[in-house]
N, C-alpha and C. Protein backbone atom coordinates (compact mmCIF):
# COMPACT_ATOMS: atom_id res chain seq x y z
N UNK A 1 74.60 16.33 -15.33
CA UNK A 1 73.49 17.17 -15.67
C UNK A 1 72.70 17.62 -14.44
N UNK A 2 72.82 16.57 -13.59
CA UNK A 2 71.77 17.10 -12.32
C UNK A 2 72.62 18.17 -11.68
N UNK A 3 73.95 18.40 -11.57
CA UNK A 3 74.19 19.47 -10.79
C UNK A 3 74.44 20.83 -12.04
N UNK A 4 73.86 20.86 -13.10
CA UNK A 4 73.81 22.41 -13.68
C UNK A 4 72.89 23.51 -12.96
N UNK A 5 71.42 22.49 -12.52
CA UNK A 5 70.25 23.30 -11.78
C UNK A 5 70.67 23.73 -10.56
N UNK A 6 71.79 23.01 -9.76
CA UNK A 6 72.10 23.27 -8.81
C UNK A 6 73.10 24.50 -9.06
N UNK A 7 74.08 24.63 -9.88
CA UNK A 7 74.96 25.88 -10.19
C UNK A 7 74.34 26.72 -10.39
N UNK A 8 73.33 27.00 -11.91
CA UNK A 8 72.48 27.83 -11.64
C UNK A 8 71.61 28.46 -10.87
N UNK A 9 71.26 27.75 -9.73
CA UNK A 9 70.64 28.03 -8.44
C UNK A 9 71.41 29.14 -7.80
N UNK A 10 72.97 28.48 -7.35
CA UNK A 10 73.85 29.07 -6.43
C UNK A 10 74.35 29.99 -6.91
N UNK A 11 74.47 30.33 -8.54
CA UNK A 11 75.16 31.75 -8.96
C UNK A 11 74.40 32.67 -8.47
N UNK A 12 72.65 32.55 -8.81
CA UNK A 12 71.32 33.11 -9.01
C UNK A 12 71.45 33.47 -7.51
N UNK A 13 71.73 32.94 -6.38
CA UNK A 13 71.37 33.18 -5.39
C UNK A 13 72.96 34.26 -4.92
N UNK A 14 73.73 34.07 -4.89
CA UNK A 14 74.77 34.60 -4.82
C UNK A 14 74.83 36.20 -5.72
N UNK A 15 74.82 35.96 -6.73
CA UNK A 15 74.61 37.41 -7.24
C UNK A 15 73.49 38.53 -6.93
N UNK A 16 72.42 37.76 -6.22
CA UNK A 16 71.46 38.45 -6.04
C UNK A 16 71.74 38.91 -4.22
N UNK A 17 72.62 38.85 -3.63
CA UNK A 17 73.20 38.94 -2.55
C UNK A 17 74.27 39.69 -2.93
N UNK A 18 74.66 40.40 -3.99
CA UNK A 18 76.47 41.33 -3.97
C UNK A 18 75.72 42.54 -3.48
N UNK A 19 77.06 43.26 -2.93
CA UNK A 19 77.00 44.66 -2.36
C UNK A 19 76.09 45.77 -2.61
N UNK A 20 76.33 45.38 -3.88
CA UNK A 20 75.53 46.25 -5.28
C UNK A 20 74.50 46.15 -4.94
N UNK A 21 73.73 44.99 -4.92
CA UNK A 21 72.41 44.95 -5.13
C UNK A 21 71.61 45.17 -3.68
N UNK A 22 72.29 45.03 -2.88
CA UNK A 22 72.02 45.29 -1.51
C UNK A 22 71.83 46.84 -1.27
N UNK A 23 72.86 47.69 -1.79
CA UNK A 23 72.86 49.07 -1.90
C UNK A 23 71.81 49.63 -2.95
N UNK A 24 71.47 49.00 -3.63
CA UNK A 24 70.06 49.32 -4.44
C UNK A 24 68.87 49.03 -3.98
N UNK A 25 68.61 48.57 -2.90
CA UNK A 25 67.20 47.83 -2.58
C UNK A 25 66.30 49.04 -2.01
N UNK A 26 65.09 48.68 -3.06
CA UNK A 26 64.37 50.15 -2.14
C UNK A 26 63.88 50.67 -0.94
N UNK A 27 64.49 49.06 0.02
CA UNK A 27 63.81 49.62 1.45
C UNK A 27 65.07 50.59 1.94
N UNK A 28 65.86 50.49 1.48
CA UNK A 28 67.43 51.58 2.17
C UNK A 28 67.31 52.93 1.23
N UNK A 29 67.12 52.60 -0.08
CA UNK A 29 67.03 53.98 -0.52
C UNK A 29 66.29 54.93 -0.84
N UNK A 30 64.88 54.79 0.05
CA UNK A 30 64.04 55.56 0.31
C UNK A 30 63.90 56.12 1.53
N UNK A 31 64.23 55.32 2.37
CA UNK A 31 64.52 55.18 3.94
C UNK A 31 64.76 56.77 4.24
N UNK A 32 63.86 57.46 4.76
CA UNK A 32 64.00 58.58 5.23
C UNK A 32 64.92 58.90 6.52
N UNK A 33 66.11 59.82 6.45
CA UNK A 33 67.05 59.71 7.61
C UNK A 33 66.28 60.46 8.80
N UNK A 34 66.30 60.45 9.81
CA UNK A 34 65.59 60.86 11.14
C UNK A 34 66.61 61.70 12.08
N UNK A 35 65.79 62.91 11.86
CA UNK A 35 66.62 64.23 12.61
C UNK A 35 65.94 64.64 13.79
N UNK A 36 66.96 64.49 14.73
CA UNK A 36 66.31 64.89 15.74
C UNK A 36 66.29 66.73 16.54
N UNK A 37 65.37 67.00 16.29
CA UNK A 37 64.68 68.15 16.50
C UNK A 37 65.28 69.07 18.44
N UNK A 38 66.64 69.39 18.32
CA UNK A 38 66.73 69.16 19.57
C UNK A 38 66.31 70.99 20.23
N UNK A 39 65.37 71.40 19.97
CA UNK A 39 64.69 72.56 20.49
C UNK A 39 65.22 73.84 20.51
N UNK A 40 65.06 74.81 21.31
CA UNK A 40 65.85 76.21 21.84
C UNK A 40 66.53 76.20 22.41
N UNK A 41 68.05 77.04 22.43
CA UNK A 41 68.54 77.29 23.22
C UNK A 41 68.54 78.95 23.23
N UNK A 42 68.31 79.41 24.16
CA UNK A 42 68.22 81.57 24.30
C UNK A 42 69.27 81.48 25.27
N UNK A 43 69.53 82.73 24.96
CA UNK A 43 70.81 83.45 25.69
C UNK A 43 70.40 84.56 26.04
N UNK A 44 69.72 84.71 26.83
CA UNK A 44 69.28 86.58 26.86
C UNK A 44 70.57 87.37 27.97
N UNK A 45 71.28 87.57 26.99
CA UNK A 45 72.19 88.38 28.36
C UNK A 45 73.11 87.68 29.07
N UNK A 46 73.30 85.90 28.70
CA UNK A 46 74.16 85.53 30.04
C UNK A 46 72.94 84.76 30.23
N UNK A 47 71.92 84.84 30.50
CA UNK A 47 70.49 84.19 30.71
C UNK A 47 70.40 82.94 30.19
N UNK A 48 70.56 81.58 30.41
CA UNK A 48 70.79 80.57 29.19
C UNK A 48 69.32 80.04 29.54
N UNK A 49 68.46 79.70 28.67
CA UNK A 49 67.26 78.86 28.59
C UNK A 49 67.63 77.69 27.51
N UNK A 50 66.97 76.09 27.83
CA UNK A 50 67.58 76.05 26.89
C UNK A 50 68.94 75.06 26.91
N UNK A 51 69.50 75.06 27.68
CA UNK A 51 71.28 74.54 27.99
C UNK A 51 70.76 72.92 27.77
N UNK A 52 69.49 72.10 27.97
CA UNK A 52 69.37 70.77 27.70
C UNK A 52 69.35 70.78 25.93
N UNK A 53 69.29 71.60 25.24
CA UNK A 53 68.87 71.61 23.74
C UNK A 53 70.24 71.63 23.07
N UNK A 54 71.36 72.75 23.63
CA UNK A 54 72.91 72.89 23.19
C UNK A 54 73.28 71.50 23.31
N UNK A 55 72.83 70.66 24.90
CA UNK A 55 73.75 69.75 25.01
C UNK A 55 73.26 68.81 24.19
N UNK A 56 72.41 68.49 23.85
CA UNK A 56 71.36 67.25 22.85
C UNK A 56 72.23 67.35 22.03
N UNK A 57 72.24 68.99 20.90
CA UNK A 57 72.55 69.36 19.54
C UNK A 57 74.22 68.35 19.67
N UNK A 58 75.02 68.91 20.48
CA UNK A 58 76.11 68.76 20.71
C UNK A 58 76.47 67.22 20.60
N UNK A 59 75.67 66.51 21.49
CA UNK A 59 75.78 64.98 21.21
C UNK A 59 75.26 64.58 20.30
N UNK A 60 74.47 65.27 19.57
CA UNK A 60 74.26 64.53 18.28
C UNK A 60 75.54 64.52 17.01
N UNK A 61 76.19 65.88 16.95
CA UNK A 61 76.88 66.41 16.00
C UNK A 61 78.11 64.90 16.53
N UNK A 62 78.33 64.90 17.51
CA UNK A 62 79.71 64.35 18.11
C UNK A 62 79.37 62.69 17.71
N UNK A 63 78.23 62.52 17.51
CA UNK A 63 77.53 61.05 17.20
C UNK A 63 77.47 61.18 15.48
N UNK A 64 78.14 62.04 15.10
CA UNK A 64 77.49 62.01 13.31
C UNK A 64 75.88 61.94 13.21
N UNK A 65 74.98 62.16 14.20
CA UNK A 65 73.15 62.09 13.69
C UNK A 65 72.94 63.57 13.57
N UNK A 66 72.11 63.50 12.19
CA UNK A 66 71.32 64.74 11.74
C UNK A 66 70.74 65.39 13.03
N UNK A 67 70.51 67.06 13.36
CA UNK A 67 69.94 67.60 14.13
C UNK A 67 69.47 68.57 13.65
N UNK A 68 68.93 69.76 14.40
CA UNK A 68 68.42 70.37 14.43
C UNK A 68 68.42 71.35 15.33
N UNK A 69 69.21 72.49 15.62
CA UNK A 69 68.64 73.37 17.14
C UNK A 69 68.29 74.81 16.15
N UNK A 70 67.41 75.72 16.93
CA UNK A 70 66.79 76.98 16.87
C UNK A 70 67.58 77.93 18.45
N UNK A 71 68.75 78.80 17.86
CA UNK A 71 69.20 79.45 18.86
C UNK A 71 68.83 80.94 18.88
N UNK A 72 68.54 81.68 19.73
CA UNK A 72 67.88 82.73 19.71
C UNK A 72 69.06 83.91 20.65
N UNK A 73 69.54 84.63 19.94
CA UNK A 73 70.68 85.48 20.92
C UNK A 73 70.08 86.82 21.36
N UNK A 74 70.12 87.84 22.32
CA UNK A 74 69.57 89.08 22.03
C UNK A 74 70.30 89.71 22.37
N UNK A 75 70.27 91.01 21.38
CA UNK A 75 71.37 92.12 21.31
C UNK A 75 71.39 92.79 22.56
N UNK A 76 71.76 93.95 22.99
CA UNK A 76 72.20 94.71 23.56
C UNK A 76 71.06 95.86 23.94
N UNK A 77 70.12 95.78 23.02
CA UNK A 77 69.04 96.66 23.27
C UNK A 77 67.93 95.66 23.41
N UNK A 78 68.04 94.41 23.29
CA UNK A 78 67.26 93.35 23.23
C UNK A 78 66.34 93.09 22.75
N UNK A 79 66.83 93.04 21.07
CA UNK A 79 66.48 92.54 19.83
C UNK A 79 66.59 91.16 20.01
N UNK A 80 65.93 90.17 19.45
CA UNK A 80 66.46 88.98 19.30
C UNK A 80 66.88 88.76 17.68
N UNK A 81 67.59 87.70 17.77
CA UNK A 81 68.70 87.28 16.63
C UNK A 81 68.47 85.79 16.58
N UNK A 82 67.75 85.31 15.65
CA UNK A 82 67.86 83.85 15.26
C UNK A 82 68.78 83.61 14.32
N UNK A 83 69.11 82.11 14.80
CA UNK A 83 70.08 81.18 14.36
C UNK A 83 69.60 79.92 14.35
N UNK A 84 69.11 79.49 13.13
CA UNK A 84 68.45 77.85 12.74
C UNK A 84 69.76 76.63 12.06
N UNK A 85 70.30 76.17 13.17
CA UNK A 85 71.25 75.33 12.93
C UNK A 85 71.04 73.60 12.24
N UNK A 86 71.01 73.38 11.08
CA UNK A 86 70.91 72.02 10.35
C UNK A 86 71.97 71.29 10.62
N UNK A 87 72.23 70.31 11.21
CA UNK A 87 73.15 69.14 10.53
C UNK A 87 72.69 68.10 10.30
N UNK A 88 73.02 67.50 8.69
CA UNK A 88 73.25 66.35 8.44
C UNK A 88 73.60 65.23 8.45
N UNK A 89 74.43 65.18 9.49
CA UNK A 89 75.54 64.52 9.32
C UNK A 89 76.90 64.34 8.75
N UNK A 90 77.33 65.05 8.39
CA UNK A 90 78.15 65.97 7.54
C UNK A 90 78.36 67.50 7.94
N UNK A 91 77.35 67.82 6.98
CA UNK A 91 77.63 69.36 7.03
C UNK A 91 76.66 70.46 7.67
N UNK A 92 76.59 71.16 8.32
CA UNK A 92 76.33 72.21 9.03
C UNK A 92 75.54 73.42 8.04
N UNK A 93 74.32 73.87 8.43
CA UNK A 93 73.54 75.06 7.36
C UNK A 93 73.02 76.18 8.26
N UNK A 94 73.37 77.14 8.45
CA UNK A 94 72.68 77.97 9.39
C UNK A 94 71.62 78.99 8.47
N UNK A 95 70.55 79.60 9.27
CA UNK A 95 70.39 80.36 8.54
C UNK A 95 70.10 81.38 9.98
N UNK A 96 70.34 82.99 9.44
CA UNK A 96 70.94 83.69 10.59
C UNK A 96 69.79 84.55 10.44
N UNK A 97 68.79 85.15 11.17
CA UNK A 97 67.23 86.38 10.64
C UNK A 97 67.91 87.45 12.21
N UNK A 98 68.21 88.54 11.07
CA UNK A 98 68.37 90.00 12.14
C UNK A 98 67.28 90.54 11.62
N UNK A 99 66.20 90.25 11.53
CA UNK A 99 65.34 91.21 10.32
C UNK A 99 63.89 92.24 11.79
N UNK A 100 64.40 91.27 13.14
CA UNK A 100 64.02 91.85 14.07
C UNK A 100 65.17 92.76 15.16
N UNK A 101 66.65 92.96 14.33
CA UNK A 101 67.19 93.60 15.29
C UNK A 101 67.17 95.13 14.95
N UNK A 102 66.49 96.15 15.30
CA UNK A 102 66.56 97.25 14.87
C UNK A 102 67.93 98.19 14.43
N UNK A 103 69.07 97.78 14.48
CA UNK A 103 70.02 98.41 14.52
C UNK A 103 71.01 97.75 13.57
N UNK A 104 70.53 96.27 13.67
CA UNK A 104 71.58 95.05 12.49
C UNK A 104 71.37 95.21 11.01
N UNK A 105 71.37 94.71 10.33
CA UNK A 105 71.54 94.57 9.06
C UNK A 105 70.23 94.29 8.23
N UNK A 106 68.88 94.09 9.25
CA UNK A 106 67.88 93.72 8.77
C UNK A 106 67.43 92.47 7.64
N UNK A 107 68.49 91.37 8.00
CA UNK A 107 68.26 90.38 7.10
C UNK A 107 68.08 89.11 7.08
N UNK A 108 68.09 88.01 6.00
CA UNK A 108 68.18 86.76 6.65
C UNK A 108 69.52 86.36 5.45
N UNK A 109 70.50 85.29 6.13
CA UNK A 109 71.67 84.88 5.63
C UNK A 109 71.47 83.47 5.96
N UNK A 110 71.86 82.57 4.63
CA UNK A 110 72.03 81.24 4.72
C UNK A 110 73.64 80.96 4.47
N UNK A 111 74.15 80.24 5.39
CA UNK A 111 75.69 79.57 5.08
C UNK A 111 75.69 77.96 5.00
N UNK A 112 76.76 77.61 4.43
CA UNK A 112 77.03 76.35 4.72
C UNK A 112 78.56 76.36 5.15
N UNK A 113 78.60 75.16 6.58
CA UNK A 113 79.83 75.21 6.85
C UNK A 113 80.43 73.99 7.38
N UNK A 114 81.40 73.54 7.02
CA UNK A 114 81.90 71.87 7.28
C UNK A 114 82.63 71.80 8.75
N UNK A 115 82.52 72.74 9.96
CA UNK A 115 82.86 72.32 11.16
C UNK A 115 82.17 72.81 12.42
N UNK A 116 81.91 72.06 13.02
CA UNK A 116 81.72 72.66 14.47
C UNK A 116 83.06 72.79 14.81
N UNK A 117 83.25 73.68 15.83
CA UNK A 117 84.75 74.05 16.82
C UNK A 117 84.37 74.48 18.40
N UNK A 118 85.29 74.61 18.98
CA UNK A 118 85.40 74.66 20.21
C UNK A 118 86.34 75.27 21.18
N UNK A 119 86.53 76.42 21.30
CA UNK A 119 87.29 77.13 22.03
C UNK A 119 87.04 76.97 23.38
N UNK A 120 88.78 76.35 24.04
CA UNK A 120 88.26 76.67 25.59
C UNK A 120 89.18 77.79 26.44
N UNK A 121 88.81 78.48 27.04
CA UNK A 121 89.22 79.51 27.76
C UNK A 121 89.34 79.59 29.85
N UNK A 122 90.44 79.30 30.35
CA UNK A 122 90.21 79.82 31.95
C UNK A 122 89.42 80.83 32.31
N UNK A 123 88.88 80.83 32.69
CA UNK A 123 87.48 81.90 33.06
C UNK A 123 88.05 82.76 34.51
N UNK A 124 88.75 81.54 35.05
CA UNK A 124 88.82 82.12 36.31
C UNK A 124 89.88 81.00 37.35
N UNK A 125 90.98 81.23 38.20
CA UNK A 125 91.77 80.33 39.10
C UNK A 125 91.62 80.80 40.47
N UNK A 126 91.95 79.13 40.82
CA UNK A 126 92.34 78.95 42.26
C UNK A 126 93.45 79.80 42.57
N UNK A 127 93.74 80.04 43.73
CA UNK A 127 95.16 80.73 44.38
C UNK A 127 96.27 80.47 44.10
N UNK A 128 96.05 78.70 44.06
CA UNK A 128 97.85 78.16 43.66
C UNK A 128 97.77 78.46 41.64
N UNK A 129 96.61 78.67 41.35
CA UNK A 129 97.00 79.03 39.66
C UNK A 129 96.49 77.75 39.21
N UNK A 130 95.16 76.88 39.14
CA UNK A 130 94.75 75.89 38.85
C UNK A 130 93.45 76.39 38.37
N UNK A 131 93.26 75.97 37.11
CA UNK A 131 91.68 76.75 36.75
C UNK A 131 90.29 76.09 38.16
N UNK A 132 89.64 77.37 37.88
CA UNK A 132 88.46 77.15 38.78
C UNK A 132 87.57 77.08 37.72
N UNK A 133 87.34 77.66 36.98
CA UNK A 133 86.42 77.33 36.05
C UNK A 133 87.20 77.86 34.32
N UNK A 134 85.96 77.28 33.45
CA UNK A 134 86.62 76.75 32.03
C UNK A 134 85.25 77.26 31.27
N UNK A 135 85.49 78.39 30.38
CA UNK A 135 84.46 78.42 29.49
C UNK A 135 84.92 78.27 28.48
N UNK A 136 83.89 77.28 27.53
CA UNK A 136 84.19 76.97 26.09
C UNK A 136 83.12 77.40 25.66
N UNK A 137 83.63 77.74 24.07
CA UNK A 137 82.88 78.54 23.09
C UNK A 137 82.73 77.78 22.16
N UNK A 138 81.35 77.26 21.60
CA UNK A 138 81.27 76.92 20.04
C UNK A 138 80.66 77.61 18.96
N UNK A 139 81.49 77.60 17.81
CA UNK A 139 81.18 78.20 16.65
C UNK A 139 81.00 77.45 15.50
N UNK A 140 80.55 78.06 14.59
CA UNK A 140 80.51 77.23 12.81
C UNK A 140 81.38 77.48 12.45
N UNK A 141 82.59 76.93 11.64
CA UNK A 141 83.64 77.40 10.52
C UNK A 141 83.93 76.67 9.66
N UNK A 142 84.08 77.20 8.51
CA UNK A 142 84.21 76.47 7.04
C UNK A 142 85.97 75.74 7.13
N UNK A 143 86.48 75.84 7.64
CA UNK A 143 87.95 75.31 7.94
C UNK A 143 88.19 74.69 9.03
N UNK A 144 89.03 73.53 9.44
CA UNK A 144 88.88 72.40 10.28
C UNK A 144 90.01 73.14 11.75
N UNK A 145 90.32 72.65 12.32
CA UNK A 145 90.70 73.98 13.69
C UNK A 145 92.43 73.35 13.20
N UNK A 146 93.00 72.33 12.45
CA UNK A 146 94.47 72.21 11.77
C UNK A 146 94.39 72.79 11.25
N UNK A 147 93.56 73.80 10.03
CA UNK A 147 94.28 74.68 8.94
C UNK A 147 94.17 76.07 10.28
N UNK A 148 93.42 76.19 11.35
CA UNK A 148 93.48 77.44 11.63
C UNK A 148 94.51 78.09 12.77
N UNK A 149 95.33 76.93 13.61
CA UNK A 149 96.47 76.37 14.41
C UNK A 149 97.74 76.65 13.25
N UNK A 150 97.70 76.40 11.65
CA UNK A 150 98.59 76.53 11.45
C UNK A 150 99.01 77.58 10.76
N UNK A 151 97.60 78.42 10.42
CA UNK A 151 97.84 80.25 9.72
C UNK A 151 97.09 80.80 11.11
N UNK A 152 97.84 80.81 12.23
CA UNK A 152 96.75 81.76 13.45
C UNK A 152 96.43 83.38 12.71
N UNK A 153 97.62 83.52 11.84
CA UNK A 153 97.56 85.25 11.68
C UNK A 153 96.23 85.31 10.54
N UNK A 154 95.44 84.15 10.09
CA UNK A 154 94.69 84.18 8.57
C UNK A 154 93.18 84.80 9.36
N UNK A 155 92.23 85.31 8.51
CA UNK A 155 91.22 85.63 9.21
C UNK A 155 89.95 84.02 8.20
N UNK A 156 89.39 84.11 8.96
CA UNK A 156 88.44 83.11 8.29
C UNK A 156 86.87 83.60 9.18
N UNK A 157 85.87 83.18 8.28
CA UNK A 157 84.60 83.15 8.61
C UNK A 157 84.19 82.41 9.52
N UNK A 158 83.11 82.58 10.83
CA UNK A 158 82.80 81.83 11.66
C UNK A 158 81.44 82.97 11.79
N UNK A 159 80.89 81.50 13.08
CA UNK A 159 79.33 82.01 13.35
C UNK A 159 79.39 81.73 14.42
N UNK A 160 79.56 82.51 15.71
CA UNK A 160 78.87 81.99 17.07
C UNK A 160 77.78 81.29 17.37
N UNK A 161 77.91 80.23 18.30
CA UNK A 161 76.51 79.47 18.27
C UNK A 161 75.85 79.88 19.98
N UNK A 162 77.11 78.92 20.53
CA UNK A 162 76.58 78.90 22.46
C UNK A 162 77.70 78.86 23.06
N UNK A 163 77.93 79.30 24.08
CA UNK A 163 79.13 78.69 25.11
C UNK A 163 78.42 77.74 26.45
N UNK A 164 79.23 77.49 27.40
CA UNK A 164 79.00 76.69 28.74
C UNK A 164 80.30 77.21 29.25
N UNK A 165 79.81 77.64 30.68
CA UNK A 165 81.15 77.37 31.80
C UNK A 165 81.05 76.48 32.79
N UNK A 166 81.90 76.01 32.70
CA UNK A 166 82.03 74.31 33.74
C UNK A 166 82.95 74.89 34.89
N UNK A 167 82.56 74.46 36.51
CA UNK A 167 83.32 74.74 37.45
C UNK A 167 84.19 73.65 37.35
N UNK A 168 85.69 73.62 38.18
CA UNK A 168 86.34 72.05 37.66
C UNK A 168 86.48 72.24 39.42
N UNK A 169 86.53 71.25 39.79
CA UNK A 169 87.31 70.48 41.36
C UNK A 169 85.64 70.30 41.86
């Protein structure tokens, strides 16, 4: 008889410790996730302001943490063009405002899209034919860069974000 209080103890304590109940507790599921706000990046022309905010955004996405960047592009007559980039951790939300480019479409567009990508390109070589420099391009796209390697001829939706050119040697 003396060890029933004790079983009952150890179930009581044990069940109140499963996965389950751990994943229900309200200090985790209220727990507000924390996005970090990683600023502007502008492009005026080639002009980059800004290049510490791409690289933040960038390490965050590559870390799975929620972010945040505000990219600002300007046209050709030099309109500017915002681009308010969300991630979750997951998934990617832009919302795109030409509503200041006099010549664009005058609007604002919200997407959702499940990839960052990364195009890299020789910019430029050494004599013997060794890149001197390397610009990569990142964009948004709703398709992962295996479905787009294996229909090159398919057209799919994307959103320019920023590039970088890196000298190499």
């Amino acid at each position: 008889m003396k060890q029933l209080p004790l079983c009952l103890a150890l179930v009581l304590l044990l069940s109140a410790c499963s996965p389950a109940a751990l994943q229900n507790t309200p200090d985790t599921a209220d727990t507000p996730v924390e996005v970090t706000d990683c600023g502007e990046y502008i492009d005026r022309h080639g002009e980059i302001t800004g290049a510490e905010a791409r690289d933040q955004f960038l390490s965050a996405v590559e870390s799975g943490s929620p972010a945040d960047i505000r990219i600002i592009q300007y046209t050709i007559e030099g309109d500017p063009v915002t681009i308010d980039v969300s991630f979750d951790g997951k998934t990617f939300i832009s919302t795109q405002d030409t509503t200041q480019d006099q010549f664009g479409p005058q609007q604002v567009t919200t997407a959702e899209w499940g990839y960052l990508l990364n195009s890299e390109l020789v910019a430029d070589t050494y004599g013997d034919g060794s890149p001197r420099t390397v610009r990569t391009t990142w964009f948004l796209s709703p398709v992962p860069q295996k479905e787009i390697d294996a229909n090159p001829l398919a057209e799919y939706d994307s959103l320019y974000l920023f590039d970088r050119t890196d000298t190499l040697r």
